[in-house]
Protein backbone atom coordinates (compact mmCIF):
# COMPACT_ATOMS: atom_id res chain seq x y z
CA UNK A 1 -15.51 -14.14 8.76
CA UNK A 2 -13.68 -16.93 7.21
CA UNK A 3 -10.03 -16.44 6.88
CA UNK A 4 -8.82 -17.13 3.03
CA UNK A 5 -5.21 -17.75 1.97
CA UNK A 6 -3.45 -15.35 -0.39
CA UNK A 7 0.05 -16.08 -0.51
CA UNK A 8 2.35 -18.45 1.31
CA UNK A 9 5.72 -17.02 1.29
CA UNK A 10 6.78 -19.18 3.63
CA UNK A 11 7.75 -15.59 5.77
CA UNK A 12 9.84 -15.47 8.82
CA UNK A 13 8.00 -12.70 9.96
CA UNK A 14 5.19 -10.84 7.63
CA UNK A 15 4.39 -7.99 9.32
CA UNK A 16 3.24 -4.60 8.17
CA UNK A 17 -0.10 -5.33 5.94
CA UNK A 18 -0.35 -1.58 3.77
CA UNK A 19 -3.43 -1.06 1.44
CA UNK A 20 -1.94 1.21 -1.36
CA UNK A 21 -5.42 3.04 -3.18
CA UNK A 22 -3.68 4.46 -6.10
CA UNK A 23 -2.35 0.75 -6.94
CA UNK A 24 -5.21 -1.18 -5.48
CA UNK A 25 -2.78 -3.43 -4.20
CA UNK A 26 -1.22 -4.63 -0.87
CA UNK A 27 2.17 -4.72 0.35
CA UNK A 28 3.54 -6.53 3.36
CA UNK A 29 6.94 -7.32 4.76
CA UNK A 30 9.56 -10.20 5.66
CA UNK A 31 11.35 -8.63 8.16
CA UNK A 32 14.60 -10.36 8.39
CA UNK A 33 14.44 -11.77 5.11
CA UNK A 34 14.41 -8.01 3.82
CA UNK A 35 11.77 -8.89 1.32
CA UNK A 36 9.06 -7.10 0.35
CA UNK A 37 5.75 -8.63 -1.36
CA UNK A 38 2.61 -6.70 -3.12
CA UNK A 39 -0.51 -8.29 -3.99
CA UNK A 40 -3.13 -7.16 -6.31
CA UNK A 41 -6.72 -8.30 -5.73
CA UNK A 42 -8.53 -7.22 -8.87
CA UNK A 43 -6.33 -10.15 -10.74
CA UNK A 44 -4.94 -11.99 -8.02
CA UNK A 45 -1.16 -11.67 -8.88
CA UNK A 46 1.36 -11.56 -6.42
CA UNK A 47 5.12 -11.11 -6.14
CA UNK A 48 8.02 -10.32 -4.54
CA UNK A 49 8.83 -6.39 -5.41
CA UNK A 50 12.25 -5.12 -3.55
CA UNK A 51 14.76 -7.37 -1.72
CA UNK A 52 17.08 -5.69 0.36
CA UNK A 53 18.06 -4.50 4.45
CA UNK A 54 15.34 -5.90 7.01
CA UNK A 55 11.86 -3.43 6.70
CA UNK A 56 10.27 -3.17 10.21
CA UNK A 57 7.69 -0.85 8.42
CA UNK A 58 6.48 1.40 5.92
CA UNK A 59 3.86 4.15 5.64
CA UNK A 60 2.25 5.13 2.51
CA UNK A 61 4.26 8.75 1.12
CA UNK A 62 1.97 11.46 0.34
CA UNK A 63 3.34 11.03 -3.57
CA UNK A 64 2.37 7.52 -3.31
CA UNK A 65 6.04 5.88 -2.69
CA UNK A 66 6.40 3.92 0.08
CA UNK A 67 8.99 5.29 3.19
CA UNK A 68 10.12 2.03 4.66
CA UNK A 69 11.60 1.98 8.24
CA UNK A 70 14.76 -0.59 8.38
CA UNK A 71 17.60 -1.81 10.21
CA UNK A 72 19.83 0.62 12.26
CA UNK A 73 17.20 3.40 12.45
CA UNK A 74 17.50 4.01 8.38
CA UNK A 75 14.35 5.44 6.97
CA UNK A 76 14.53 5.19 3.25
CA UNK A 77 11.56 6.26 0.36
CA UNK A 78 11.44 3.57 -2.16
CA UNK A 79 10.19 4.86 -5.42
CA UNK A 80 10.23 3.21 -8.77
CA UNK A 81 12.76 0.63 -7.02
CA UNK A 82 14.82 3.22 -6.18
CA UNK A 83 15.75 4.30 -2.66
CA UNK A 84 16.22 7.52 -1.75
CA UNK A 85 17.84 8.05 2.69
CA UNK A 86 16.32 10.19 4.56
CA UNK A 87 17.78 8.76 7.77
CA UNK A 88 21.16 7.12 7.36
CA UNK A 89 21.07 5.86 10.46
CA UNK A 90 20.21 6.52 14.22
CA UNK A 91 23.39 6.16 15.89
CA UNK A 92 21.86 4.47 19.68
CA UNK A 93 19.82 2.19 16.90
CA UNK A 94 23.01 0.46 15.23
CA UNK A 95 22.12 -2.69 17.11
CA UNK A 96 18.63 -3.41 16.64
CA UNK A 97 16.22 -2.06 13.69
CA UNK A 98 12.54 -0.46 13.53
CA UNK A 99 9.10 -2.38 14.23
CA UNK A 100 6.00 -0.90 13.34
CA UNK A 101 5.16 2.12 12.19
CA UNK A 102 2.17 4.75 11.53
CA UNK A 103 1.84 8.06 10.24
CA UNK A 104 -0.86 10.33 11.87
CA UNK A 105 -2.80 12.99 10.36
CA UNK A 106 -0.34 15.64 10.40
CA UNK A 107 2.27 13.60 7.52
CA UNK A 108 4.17 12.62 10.91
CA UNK A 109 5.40 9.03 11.32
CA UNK A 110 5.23 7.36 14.82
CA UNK A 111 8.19 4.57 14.41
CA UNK A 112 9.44 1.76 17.30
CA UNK A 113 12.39 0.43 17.51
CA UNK A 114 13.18 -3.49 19.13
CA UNK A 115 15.06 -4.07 22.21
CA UNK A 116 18.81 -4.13 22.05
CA UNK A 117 20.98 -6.79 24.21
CA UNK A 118 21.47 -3.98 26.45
CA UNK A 119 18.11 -2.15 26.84
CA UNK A 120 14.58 -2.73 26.32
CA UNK A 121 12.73 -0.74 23.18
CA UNK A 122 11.73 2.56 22.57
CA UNK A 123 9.47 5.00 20.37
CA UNK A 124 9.92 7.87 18.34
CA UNK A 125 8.32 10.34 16.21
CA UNK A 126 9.99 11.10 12.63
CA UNK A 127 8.54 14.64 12.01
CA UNK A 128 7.79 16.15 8.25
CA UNK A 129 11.02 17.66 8.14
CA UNK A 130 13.08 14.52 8.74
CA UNK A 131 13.87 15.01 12.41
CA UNK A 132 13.92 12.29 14.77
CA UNK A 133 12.30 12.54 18.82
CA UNK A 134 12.70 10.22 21.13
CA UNK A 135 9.25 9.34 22.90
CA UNK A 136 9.32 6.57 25.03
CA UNK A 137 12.23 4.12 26.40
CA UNK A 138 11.86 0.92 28.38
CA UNK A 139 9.24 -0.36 25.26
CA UNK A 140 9.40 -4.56 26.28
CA UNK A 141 8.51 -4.71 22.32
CA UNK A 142 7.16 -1.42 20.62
CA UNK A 143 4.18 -2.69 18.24
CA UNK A 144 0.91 -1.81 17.05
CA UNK A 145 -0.81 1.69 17.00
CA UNK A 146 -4.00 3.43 15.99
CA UNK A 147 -6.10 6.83 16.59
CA UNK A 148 -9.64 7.08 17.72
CA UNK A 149 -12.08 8.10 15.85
CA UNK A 150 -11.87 11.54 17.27
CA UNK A 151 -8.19 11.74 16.51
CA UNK A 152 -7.83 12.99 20.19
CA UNK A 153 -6.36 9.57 21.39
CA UNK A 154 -3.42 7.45 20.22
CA UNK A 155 -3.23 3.41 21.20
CA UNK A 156 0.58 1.89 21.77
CA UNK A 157 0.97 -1.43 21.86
CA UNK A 158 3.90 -2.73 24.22
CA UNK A 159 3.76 -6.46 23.11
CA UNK A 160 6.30 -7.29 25.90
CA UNK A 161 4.27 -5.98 28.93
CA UNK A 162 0.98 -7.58 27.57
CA UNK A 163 -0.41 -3.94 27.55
CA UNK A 164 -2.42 -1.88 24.99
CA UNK A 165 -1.92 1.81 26.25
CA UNK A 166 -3.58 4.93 24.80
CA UNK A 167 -2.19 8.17 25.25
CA UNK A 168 -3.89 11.85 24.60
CA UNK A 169 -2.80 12.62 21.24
CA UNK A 170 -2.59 16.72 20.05
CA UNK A 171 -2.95 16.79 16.34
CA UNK A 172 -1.30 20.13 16.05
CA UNK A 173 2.23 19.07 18.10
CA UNK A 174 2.21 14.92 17.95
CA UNK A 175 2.50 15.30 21.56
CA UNK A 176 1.41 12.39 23.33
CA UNK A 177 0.63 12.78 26.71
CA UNK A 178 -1.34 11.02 29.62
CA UNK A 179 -0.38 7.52 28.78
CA UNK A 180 -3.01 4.82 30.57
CA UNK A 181 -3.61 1.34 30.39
CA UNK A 182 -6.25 0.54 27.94
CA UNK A 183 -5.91 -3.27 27.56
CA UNK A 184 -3.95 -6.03 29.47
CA UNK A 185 -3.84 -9.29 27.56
CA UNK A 186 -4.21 -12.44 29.28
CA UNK A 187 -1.37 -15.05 29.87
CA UNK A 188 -1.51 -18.31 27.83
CA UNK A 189 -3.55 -16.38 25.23
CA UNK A 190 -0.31 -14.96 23.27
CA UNK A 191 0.38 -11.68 22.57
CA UNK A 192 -0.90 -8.45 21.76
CA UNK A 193 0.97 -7.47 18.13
CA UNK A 194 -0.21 -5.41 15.39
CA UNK A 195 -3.59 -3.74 15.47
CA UNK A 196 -5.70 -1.36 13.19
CA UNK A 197 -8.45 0.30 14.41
CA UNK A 198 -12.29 0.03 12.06
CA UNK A 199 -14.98 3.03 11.07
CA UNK A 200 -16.99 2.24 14.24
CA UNK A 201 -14.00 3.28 16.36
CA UNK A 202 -13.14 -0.79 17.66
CA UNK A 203 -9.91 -2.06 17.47
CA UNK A 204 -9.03 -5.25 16.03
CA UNK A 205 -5.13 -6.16 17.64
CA UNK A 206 -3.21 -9.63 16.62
CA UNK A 207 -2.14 -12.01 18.91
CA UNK A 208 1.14 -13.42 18.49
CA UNK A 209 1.58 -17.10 19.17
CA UNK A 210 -2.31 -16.62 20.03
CA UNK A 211 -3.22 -17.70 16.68
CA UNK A 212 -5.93 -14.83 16.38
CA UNK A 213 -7.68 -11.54 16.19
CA UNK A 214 -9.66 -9.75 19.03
CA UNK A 215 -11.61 -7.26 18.44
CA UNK A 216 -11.95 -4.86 20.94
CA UNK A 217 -15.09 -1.17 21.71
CA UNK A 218 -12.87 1.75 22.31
CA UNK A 219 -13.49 1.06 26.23
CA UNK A 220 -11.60 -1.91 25.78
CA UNK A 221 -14.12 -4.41 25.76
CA UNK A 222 -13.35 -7.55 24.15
CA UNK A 223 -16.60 -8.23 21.35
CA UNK A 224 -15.35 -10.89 19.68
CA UNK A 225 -12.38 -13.16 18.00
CA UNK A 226 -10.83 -14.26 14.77
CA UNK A 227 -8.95 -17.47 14.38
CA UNK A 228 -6.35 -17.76 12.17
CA UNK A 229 -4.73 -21.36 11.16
CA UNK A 230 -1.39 -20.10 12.15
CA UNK A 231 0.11 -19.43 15.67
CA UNK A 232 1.73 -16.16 15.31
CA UNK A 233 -0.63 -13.30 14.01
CA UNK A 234 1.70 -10.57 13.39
CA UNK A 235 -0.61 -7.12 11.73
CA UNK A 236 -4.03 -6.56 10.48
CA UNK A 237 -4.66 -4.07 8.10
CA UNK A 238 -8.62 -2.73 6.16
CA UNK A 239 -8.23 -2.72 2.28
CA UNK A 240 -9.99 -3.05 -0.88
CA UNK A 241 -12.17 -0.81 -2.96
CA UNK A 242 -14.51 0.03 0.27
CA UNK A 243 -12.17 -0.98 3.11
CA UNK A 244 -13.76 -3.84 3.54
CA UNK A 245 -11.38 -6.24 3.73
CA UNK A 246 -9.10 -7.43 6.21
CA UNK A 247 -5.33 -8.23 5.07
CA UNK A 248 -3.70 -9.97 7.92
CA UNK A 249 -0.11 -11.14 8.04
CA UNK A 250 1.38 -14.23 10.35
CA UNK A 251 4.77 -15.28 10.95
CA UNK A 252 6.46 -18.98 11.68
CA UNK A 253 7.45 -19.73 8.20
CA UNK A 254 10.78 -20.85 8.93
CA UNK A 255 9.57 -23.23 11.86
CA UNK A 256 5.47 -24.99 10.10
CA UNK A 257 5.97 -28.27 11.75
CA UNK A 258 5.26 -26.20 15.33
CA UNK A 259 3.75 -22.45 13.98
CA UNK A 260 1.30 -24.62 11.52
CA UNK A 261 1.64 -25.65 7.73
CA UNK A 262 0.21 -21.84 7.28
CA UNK A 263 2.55 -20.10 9.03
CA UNK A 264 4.06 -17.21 7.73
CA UNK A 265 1.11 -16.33 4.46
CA UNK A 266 -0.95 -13.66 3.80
CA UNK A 267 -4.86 -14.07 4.37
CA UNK A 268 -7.73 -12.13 3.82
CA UNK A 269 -10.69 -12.02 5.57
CA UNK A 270 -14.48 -10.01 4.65
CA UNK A 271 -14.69 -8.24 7.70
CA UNK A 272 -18.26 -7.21 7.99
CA UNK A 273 -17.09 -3.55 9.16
CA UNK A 274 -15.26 -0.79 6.80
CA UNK A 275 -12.12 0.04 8.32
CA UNK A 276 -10.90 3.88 6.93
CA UNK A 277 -7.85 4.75 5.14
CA UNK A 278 -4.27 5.26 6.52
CA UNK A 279 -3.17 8.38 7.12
CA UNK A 280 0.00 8.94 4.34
CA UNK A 281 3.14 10.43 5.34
CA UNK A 282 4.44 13.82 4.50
CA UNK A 283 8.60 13.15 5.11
CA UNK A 284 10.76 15.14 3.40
CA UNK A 285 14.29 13.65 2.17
CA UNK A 286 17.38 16.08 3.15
């Protein structure tokens, strides 16, 4: 599994890998920068493709636009490079914006917000019909998320309390209930960020400023680890034809000469192990 470069955009923070099937092409984000990039494998072209308000993350519509999750709690669908609010804003949100985002099997979108100067982070559920509940407060840093393979269980990362949770997960509500400590990271070893979870039910989570991947059984065993040649590895996502590919985004690209001369670029790595589609989102715009 040899990590190999795709694009160096030089991003503050890339975050938010997204395989889109019916393009065959990858998107990822630069948060702060508000720039979003799309990459197509089959001929190797790459680009910038919206510029705009910061884009903590996106989901992949049920049409096939993208619904991106930005600054203030505003959840827009871009389509045809036109965007179309479904959430204006979320008024306890005005300080801070979203990070990371998935959408379960249901069309449902789970969405975290960062911490504000005031208060720590906190989660939420967007349902179908473009309502907003509150989840979870006290969130250190609310990042990655996955389902098992059973789609009875839902992991939470909580980058600031070193702490991979997983919570009982019912399909019919998006209740999550029973939230337990899966994973505690280790000091010194960076931080538990983004994460994706593969066909054989293991979960592969990003270490920022750890410069890596661990991949992780569903017991919460580590199995093994992926080094990347930049310190902060920000989201993993599968890809490709077969979901066989591993698009992984870093951040650092404002600061090389410490994060390394690869900070802040796409790579792609040949995982060895199909991950499975994302779920698409289902949320309808007032």
């Amino acid at each position: 599994m040899e990590p190999r470069l795709i694009a160096d955009y030089a991003c503050h923070t890339g975050e938010g890998p997204l395989w889109h099937p019916d393009e065959k092409r990858v998107y990822w984000t630069d948060i702060p920068n508000g720039r979003l990039f799309r990459y197509e494998p089959a001929s190797g072209h790459h680009e910038v493709c919206f510029e705009g308000e910061p884009v903590g993350g996106m989901t992949l519509q049920k049409d096939g636009s993208l619904l991106l999750f930005m600054a203030r709690g505003a959840v827009k669908i871009l389509r045809d490079g036109t965007l179309t609010t479904v959430l204006e804003e979320i008024p306890d949100e005005w300080e801070t914006r979203f990070n990371d985002v998935i959408a379960d099997p249901e069309g449902r979108v789970f969405c975290g917000t960062m911490p504000t100067k005031d208060r720590l982070g906190r989660l939420y559920r967007l349902d179908t019909d473009g309502s907003i509940h509150l989840l979870l407060q006290e969130i250190g840093c609310s990042n990655g998320m996955g389902f098992t393979a059973d789609l009875k269980q839902m992991y939470y990362t909580d980058t600031g309390k070193r702490t991979i949770y997983v919570f009982d997960y019912e399909r019919s509500t998006g209740e999550l209930t029973n939230q337990r400590v899966l994973i505690t990271t280790e000091e010194g070893g960076g931080w538990p960020d983004g994460m994706t979870v593969d066909g054989n039910g293991d979960i592969w989570s990003t270490r920022w400023d750890g410069g890596c991947i661990v991949k992780y059984s569903p017991e919460g065993v580590e199995l093994t680890r992926l080094n990347l040649p930049a310190r902060k590895v920000s989201c993993v996502a599968f890809g490709g034809e077969n979901y066989d590919v591993m698009y992984i985004t870093t951040a650092g690209g404002n600061v090389k000469e410490t994060d390394g001369p690869l900070a802040g670029a796409l790579f792609e790595v040949s995982a060895g192990v199909a991950g499975i589609p994302e779920f698409r989102s289902q949320i309808s715009a007032p």
